[in-house]
C-alpha atoms as a PDB file:
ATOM      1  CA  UNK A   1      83.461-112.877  46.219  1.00  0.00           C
ATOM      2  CA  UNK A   2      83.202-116.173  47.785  1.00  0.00           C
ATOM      3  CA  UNK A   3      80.003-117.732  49.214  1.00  0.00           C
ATOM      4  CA  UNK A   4      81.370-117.343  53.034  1.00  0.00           C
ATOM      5  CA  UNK A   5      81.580-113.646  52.492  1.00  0.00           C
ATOM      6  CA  UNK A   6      78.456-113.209  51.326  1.00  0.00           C
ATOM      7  CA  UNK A   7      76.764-115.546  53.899  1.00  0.00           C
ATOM      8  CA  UNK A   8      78.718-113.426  56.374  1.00  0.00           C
ATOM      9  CA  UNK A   9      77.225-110.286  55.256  1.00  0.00           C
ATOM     10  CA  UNK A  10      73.657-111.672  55.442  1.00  0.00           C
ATOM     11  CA  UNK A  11      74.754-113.227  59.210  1.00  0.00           C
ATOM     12  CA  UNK A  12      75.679-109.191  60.387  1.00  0.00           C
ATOM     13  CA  UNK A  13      72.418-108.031  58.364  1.00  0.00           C
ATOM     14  CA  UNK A  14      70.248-110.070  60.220  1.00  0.00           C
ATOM     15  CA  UNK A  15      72.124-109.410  63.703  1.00  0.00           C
ATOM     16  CA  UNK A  16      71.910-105.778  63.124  1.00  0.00           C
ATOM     17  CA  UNK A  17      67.955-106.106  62.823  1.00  0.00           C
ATOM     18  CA  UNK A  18      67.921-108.020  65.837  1.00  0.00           C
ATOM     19  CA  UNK A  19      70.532-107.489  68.454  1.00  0.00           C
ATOM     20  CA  UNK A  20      73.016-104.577  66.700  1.00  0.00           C
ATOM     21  CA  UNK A  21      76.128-104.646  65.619  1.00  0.00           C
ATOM     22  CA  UNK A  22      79.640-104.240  67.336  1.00  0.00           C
ATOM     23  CA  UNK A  23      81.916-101.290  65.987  1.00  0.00           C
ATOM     24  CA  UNK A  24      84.065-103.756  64.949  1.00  0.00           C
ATOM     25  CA  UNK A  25      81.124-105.662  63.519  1.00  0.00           C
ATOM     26  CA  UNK A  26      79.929-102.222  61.662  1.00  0.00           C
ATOM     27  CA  UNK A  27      83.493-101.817  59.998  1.00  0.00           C
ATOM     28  CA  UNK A  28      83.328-105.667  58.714  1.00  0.00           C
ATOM     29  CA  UNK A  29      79.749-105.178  57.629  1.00  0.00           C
ATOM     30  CA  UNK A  30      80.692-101.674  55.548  1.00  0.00           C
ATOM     31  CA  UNK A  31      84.508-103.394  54.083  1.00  0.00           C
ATOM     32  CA  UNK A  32      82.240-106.742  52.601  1.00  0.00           C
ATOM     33  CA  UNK A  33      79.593-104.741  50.931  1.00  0.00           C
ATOM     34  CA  UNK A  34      81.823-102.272  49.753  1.00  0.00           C
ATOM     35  CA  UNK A  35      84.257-105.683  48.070  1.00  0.00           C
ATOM     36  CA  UNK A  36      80.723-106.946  47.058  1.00  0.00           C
ATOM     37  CA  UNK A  37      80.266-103.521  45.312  1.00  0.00           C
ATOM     38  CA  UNK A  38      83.355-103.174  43.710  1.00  0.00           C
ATOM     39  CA  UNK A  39      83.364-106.897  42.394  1.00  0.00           C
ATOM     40  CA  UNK A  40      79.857-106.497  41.170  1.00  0.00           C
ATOM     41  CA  UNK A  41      80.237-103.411  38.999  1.00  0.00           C
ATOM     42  CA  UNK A  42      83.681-104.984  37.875  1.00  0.00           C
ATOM     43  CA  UNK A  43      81.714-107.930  36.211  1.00  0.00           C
ATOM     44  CA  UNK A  44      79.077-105.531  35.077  1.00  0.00           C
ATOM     45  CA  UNK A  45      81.558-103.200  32.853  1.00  0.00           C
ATOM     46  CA  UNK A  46      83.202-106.990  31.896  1.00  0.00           C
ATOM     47  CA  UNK A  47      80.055-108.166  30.513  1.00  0.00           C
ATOM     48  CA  UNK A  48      79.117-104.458  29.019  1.00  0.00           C
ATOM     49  CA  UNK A  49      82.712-104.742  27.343  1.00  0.00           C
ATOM     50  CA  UNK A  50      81.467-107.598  25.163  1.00  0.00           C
ATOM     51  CA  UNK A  51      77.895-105.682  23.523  1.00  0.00           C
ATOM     52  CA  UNK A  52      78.014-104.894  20.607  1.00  0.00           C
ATOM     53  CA  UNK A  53      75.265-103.047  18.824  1.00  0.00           C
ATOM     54  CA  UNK A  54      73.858-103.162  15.034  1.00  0.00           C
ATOM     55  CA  UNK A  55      73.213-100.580  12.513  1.00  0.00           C
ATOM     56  CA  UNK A  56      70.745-100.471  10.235  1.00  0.00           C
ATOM     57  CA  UNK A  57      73.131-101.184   7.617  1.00  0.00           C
ATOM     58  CA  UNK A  58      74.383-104.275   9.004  1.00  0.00           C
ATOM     59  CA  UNK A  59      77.986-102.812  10.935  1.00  0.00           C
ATOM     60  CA  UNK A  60      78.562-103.658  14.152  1.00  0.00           C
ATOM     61  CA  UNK A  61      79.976-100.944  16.753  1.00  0.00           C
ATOM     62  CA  UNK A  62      81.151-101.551  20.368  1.00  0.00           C
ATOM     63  CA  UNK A  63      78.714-100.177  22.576  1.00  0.00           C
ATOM     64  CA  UNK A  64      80.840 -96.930  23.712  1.00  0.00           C
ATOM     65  CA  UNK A  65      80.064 -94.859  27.675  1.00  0.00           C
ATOM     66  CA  UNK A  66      78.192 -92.160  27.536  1.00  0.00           C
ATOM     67  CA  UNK A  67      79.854 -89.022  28.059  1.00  0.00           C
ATOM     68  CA  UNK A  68      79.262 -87.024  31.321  1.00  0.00           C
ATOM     69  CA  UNK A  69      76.056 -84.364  31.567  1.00  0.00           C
ATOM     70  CA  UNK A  70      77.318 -81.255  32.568  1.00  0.00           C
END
């Protein structure tokens, strides 16, 4: 996400506090955090991608998702 997009959403977070926000405003607000969201958790599992953890016996595994709780 580039810096304009992000200054942008702190612009319509602070005019929301203040004044409110537009409908149009609202729908611009919701679309950049949810792109902010989405790019954020995309670097997250990038950078989880790339752990590795050690055994006790020296091996290395791939650190693997845990399954879902039923």
């Amino acid at each position: 996400m580039e810096k304009k997009d992000i200054e942008r959403i702190n612009e319509l977070a602070r005019k929301k506090k203040t004044v409110g926000l537009t409908v149009a405003e609202l729908e611009e607000q919701q679309r950049l955090r949810r792109q902010y969201l989405d790019e954020f958790k995309e670097n997250l599992k990038a950078t989880l991608d790339q752990v590795y953890i050690e055994r006790e016996d020296g091996t290395y595994e791939k650190l693997k998702k845990k399954p879902p709780r039923n």
